[in-house]
C-alpha atoms as a PDB file:
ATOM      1  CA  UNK A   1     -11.172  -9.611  20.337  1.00  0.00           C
ATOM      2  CA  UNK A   2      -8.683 -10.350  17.435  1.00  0.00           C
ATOM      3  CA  UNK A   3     -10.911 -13.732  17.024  1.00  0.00           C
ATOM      4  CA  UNK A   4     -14.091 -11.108  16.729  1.00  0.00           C
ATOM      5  CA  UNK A   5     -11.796  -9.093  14.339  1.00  0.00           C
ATOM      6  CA  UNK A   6     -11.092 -11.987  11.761  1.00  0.00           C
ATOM      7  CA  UNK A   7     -14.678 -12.679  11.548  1.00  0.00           C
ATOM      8  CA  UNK A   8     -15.903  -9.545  10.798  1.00  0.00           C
ATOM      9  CA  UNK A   9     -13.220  -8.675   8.277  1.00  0.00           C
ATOM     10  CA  UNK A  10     -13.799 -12.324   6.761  1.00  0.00           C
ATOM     11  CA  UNK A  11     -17.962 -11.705   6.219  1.00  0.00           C
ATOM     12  CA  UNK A  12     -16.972  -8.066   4.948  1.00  0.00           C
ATOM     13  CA  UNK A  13     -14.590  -9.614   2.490  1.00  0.00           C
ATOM     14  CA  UNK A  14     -17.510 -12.063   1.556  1.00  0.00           C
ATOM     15  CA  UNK A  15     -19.942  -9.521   0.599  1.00  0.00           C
ATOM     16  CA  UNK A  16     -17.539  -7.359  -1.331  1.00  0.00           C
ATOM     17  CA  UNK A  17     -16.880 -10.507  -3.169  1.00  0.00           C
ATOM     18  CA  UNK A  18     -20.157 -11.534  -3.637  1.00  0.00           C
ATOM     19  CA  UNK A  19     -20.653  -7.999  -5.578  1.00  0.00           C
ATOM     20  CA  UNK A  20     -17.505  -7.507  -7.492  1.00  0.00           C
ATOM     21  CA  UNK A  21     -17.979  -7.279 -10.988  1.00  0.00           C
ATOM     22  CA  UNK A  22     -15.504  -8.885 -13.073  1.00  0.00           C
ATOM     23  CA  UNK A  23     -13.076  -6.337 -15.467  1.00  0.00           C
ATOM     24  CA  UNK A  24     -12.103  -7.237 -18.467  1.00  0.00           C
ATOM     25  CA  UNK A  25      -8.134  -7.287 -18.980  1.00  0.00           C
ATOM     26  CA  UNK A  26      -8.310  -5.837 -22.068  1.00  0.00           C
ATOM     27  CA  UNK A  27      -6.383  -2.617 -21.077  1.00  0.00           C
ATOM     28  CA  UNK A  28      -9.282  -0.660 -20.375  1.00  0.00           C
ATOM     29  CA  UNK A  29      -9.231  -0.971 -16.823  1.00  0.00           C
ATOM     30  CA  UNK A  30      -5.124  -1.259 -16.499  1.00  0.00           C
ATOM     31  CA  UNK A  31      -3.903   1.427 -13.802  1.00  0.00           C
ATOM     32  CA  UNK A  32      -0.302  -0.558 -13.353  1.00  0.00           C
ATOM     33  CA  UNK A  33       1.493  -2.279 -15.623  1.00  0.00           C
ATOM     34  CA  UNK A  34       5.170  -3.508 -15.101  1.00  0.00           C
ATOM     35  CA  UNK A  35       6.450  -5.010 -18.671  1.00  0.00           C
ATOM     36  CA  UNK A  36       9.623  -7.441 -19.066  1.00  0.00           C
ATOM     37  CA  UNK A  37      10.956  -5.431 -15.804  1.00  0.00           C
ATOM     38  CA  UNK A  38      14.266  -6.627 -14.454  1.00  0.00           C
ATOM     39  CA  UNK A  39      16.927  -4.761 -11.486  1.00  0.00           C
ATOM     40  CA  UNK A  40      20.489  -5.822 -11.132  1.00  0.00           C
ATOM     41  CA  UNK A  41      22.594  -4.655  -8.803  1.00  0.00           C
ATOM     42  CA  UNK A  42      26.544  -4.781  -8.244  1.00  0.00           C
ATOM     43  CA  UNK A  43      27.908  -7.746  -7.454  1.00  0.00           C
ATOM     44  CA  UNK A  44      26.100  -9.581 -10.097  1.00  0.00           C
ATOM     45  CA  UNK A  45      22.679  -9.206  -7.776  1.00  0.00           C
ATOM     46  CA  UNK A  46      19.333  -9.870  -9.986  1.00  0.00           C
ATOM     47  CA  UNK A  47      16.210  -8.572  -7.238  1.00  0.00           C
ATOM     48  CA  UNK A  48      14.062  -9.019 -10.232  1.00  0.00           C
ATOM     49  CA  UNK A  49      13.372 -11.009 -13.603  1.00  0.00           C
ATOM     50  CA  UNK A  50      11.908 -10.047 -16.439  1.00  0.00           C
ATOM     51  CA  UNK A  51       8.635  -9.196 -14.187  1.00  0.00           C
ATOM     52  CA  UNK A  52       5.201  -8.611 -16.129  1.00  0.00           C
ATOM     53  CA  UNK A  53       1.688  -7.910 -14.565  1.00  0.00           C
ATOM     54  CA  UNK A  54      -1.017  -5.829 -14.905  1.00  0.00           C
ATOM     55  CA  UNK A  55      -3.516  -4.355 -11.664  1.00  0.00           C
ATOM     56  CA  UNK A  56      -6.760  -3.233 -12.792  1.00  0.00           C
ATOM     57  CA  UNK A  57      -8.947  -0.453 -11.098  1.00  0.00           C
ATOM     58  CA  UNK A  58     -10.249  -1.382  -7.409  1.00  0.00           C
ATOM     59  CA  UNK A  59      -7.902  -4.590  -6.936  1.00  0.00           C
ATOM     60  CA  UNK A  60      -6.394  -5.217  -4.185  1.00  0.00           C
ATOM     61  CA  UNK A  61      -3.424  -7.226  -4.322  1.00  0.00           C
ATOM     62  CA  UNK A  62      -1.084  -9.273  -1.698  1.00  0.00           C
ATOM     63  CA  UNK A  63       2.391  -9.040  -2.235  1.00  0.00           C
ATOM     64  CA  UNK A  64       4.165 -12.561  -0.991  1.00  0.00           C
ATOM     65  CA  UNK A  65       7.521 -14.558  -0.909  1.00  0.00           C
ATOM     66  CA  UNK A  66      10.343 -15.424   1.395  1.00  0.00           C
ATOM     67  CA  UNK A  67      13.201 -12.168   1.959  1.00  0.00           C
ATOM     68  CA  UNK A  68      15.263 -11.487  -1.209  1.00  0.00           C
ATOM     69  CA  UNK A  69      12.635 -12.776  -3.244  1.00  0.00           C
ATOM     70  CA  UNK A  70      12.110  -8.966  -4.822  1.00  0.00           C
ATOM     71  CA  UNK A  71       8.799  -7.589  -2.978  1.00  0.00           C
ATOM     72  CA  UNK A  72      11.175  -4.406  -1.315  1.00  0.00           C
ATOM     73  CA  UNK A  73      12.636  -4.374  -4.649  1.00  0.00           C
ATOM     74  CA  UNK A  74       9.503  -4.376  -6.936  1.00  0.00           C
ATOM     75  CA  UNK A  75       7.586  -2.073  -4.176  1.00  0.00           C
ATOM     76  CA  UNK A  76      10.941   0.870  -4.788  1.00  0.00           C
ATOM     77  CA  UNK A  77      10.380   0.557  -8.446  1.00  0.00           C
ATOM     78  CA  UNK A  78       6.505   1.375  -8.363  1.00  0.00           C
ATOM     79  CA  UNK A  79       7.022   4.629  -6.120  1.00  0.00           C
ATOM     80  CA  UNK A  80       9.831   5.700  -8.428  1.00  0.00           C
ATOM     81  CA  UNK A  81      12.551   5.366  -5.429  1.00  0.00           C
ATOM     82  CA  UNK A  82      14.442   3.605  -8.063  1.00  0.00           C
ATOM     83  CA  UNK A  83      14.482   2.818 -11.858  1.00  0.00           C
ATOM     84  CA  UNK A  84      15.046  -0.884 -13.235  1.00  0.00           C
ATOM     85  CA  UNK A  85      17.609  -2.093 -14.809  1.00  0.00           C
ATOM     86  CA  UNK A  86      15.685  -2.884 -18.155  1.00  0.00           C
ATOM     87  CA  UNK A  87      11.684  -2.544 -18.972  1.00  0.00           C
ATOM     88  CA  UNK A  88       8.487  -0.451 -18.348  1.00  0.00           C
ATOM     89  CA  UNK A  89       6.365   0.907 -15.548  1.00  0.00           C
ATOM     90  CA  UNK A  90       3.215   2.590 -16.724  1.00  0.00           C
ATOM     91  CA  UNK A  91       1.067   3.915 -14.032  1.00  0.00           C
ATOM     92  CA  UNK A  92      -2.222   5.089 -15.400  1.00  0.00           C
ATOM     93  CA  UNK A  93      -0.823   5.219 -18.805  1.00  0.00           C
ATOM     94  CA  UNK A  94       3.064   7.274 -17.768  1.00  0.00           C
ATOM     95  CA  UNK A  95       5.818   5.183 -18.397  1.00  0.00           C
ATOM     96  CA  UNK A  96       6.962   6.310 -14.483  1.00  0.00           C
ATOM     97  CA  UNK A  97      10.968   5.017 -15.647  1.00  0.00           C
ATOM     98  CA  UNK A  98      11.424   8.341 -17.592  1.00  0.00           C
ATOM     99  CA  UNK A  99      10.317  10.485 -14.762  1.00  0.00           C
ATOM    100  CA  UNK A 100      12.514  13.413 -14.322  1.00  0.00           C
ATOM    101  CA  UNK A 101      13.905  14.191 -10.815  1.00  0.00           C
ATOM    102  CA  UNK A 102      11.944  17.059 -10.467  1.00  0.00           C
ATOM    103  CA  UNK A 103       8.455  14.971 -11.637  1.00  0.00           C
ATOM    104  CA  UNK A 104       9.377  12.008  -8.931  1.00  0.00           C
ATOM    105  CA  UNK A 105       7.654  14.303  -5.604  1.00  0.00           C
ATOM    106  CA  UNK A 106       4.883  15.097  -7.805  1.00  0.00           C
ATOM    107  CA  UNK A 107       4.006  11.387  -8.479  1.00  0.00           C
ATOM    108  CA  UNK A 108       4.528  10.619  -5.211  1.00  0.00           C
ATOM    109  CA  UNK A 109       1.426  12.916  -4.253  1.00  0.00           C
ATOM    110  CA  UNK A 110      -0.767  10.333  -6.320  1.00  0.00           C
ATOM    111  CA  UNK A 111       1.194   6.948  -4.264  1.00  0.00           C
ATOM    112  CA  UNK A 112       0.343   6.492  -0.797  1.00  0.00           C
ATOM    113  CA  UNK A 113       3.019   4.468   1.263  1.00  0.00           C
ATOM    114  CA  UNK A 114       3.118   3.089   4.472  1.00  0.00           C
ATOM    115  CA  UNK A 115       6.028   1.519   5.811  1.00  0.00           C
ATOM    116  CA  UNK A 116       6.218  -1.181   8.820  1.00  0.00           C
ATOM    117  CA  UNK A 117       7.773   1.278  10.916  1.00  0.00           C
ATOM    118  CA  UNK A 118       5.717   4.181  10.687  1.00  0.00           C
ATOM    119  CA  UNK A 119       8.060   6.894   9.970  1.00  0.00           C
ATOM    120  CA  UNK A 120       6.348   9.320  12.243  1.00  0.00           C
ATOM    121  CA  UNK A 121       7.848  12.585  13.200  1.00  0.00           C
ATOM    122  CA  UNK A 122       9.042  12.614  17.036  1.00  0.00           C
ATOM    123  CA  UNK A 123       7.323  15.240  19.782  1.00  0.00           C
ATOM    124  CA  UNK A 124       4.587  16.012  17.381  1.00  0.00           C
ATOM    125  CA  UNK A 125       1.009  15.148  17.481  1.00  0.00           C
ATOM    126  CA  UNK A 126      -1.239  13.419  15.132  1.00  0.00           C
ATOM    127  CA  UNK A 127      -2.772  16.044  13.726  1.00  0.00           C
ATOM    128  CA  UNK A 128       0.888  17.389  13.326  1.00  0.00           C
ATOM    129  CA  UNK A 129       2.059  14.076  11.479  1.00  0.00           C
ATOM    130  CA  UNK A 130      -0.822  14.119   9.164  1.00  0.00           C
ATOM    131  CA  UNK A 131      -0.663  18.185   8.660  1.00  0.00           C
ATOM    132  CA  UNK A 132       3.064  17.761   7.688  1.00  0.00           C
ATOM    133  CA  UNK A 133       2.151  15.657   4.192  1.00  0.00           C
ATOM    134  CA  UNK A 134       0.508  18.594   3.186  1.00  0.00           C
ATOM    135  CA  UNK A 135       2.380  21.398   4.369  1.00  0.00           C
ATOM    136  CA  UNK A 136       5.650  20.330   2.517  1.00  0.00           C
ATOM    137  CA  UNK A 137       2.934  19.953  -0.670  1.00  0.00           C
ATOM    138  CA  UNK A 138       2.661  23.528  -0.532  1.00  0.00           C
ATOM    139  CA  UNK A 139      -1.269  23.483   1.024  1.00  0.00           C
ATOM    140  CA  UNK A 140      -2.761  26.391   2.439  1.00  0.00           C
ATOM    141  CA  UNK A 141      -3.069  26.430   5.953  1.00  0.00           C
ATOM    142  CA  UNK A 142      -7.306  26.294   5.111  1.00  0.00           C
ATOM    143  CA  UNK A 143      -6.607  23.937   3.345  1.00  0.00           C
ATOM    144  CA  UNK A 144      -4.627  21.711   5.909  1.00  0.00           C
ATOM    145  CA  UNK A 145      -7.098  23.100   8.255  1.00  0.00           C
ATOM    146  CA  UNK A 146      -9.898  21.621   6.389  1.00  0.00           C
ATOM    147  CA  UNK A 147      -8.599  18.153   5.871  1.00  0.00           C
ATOM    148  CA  UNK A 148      -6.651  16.921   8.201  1.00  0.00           C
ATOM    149  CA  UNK A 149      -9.351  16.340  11.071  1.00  0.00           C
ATOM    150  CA  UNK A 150     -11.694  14.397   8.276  1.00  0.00           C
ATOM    151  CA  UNK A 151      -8.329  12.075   7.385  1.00  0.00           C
ATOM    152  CA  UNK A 152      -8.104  11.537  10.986  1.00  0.00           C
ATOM    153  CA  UNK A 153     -11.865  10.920  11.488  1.00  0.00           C
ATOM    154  CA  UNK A 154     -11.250   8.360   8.452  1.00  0.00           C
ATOM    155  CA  UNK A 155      -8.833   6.148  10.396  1.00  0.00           C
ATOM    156  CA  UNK A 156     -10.391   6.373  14.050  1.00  0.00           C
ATOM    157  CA  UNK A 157      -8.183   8.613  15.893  1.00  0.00           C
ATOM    158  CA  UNK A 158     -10.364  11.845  16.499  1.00  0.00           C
ATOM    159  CA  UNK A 159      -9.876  11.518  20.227  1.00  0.00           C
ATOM    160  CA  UNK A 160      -6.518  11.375  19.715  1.00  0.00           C
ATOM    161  CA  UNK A 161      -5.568  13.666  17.125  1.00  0.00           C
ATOM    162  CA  UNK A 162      -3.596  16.443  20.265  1.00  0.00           C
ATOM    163  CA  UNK A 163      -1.414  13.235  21.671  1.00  0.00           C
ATOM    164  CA  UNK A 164       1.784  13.070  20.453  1.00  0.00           C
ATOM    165  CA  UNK A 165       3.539  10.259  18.155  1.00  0.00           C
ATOM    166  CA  UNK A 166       5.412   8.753  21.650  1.00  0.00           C
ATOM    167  CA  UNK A 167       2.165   8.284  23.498  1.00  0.00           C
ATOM    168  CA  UNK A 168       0.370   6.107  20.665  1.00  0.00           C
ATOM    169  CA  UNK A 169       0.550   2.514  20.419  1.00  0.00           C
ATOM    170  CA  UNK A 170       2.260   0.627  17.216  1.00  0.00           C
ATOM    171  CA  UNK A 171      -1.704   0.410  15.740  1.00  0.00           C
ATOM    172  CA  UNK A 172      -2.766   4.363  16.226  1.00  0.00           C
ATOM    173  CA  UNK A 173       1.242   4.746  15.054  1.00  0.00           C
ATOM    174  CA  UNK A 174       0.451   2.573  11.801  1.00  0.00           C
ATOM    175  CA  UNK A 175      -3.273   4.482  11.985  1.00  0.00           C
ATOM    176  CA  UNK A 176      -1.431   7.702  11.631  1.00  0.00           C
ATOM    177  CA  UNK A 177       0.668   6.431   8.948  1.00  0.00           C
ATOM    178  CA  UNK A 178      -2.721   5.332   6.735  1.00  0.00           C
ATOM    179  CA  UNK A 179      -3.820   8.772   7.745  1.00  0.00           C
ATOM    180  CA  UNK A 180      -0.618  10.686   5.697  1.00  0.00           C
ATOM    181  CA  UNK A 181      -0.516   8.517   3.046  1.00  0.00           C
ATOM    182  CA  UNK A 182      -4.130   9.493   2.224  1.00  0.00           C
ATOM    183  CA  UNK A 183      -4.308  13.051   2.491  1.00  0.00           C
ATOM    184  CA  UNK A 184      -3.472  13.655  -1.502  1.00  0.00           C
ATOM    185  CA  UNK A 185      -6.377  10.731  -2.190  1.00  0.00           C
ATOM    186  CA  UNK A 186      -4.485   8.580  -3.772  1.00  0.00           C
ATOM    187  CA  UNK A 187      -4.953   6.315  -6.422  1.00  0.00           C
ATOM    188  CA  UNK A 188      -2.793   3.847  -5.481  1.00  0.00           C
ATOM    189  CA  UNK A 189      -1.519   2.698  -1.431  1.00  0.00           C
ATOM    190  CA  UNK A 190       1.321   0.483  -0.941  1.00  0.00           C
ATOM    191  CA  UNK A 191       1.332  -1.144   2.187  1.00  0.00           C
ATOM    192  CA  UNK A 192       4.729  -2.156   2.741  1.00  0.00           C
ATOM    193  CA  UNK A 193       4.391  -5.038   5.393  1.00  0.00           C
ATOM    194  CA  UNK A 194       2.380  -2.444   7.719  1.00  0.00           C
ATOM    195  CA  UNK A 195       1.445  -5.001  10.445  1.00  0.00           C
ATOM    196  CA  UNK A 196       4.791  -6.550  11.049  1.00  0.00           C
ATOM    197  CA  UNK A 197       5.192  -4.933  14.080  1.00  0.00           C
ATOM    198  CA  UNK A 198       2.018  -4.913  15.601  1.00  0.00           C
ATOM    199  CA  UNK A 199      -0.632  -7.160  17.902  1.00  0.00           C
ATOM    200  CA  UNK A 200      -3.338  -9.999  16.581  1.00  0.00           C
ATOM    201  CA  UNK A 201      -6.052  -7.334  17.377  1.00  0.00           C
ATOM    202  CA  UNK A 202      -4.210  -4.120  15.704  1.00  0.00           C
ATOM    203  CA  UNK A 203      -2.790  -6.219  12.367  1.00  0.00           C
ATOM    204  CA  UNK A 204      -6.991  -6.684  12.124  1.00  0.00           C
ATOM    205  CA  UNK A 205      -7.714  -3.266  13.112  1.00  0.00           C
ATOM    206  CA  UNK A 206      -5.137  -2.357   9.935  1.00  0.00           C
ATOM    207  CA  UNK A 207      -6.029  -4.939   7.717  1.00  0.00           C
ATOM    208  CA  UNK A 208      -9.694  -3.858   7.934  1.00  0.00           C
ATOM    209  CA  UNK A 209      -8.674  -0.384   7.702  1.00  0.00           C
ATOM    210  CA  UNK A 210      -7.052  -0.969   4.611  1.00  0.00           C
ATOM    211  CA  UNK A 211     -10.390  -3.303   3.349  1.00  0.00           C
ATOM    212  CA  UNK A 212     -12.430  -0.491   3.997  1.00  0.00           C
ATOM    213  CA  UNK A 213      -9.965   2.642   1.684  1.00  0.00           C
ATOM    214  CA  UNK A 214      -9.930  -0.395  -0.833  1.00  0.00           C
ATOM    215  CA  UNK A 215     -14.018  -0.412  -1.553  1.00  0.00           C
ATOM    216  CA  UNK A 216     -14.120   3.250  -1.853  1.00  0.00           C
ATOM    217  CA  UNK A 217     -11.758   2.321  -5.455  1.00  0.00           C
ATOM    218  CA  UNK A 218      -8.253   2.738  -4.392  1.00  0.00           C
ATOM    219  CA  UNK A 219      -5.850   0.242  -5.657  1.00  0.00           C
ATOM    220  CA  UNK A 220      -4.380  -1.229  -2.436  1.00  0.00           C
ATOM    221  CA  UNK A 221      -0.404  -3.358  -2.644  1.00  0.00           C
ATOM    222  CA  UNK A 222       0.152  -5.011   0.286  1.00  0.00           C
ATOM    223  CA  UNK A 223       3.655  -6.456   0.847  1.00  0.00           C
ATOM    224  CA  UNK A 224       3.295  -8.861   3.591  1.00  0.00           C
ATOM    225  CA  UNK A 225       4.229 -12.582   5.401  1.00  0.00           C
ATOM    226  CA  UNK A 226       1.218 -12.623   7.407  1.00  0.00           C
ATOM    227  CA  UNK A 227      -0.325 -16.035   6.103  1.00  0.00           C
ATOM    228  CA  UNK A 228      -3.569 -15.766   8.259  1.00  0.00           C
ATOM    229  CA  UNK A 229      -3.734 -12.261   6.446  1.00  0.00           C
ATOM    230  CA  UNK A 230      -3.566 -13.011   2.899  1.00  0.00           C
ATOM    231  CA  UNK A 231      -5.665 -16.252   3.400  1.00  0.00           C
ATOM    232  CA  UNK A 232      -8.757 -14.679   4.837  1.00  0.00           C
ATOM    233  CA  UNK A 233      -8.224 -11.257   2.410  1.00  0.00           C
ATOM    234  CA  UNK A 234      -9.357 -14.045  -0.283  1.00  0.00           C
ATOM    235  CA  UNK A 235      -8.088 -11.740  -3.174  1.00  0.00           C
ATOM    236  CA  UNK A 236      -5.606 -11.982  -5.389  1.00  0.00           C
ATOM    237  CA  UNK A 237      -1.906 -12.876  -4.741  1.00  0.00           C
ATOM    238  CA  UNK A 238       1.092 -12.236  -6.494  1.00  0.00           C
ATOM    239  CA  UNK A 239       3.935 -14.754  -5.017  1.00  0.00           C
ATOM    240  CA  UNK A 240       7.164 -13.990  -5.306  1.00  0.00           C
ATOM    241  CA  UNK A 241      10.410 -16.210  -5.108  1.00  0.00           C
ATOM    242  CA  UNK A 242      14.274 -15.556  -6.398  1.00  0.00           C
ATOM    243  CA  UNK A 243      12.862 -12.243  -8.603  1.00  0.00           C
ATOM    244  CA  UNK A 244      10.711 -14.048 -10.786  1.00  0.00           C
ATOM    245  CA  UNK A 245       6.803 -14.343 -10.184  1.00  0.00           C
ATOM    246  CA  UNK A 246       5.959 -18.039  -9.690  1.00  0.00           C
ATOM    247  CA  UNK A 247       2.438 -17.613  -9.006  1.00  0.00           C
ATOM    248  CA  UNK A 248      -0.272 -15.069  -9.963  1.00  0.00           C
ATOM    249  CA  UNK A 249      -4.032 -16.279  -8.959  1.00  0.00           C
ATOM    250  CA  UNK A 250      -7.181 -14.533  -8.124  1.00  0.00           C
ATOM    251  CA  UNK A 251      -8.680 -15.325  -4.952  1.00  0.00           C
ATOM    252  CA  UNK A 252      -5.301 -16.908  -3.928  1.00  0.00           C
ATOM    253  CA  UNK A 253      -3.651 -18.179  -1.374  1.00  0.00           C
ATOM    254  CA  UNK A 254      -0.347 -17.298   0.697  1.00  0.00           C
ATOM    255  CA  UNK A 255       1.825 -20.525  -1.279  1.00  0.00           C
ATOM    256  CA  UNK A 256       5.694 -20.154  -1.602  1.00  0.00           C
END
């Protein structure tokens, strides 16, 4: 079935290719842009080096390199968990390094993140999980009401939108997680090594997932060591090694 999987996602991938346009990277289509960024820590720690790239609108982008080479690191910066040490973050056109505390949960609502380990809430359901993104957003409960069954229609879990977060395997968990991080549509989803955890047949179920949110136009990050994954994605690939970026190609390959 995972075999099945692979194909599918690889002659999906193929068409979408086959009808990208290319964008110019004149600016115009820059949503990201991370300029001369560095992060030190104590201890004389450098998790990144004078990083500079730009993502353009609809890209989808693999994250690579061996641990400590700065992914974690790079990925806190973009959500605003953290602020670098020297340099710029623009996200569409906001220098996000001079957000003020009380701007950071508002940006957030544009970011989708999902995380390897889910980060569901325990004894509540899916359509619990997914509700809670919105309730703490200050949604009305029509609105909540309204949305959360189509998000969960979205990511294949209708028929299990009543079970609760202990009863789901680690792909409807990680399904659940893709679910929440949509519900403000973002812009932009970071996928933070989402199928690290899981099975051949979910980490396709995800990947494709992910394939599919990235042709409706949102910018998709994802952070991962899955070879096999970023081989057959065939898009591009930012590697990664010692905080510096050693290798930025389209159509790329997982190389460290």
């Amino acid at each position: 079935m995972a075999h099945d999987l692979h194909l599918k996602l690889k002659e999906a991938i193929r068409t979408k290719n086959a009808e990208a346009t290319v964008e110019n990277n004149d600016g115009s289509s820059t949503v990201i842009e991370f300029k001369n960024v560095s992060k030190s820590y104590p201890n004389n720690v450098h998790a990144l080096k004078d990083v500079s790239f730009k993502i353009n609108i609809g890209e989808f982008i693999s994250l690579v390199g061996p641990s400590g080479a700065g992914k974690s690191t790079l990925i806190r910066l973009l959500t605003a968990a953290e602020k670098p040490s020297s340099g710029d973050i623009f996200v569409a056109g906001r220098d996000i390094t001079r957000l003020r505390k009380t701007e950071v949960p508002f940006y957030h609502r544009k970011v989708g993140v999902i995380f390897q380990d889910f980060k569901l809430l325990p004894r509540k359901t899916v359509y619990e999980n997914v509700a809670f993104a919105l309730e703490v957003a200050d949604a009305t409960n029509e609105e909540i009401r309204e949305k959360v069954p189509n998000i969960i229609e979205i990511v294949g879990l209708t028929s299990r939108i009543k079970a609760l977060s202990e009863e789901l395997s680690g792909g409807e968990k990680q399904r659940v997680s893709i679910a929440r991080a949509l519900v403000h549509n973002p812009k932009l989803l970071i996928a933070d090594e989402p199928t690290g955890n899981l099975d051949p047949v979910s980490t396709w179920e995800i990947i494709e997932l992910l394939f599919k949110i990235n042709k409706q136009g949102t910018i998709v990050v994802l952070a991962t060591h899955d070879k096999e994954v970023v081989d057959t994605l065939e898009r591009r690939v930012i590697s990664l090694r010692d905080g510096s970026i050693v290798s930025d190609q389209n159509k790329g390959k997982y190389v460290l």
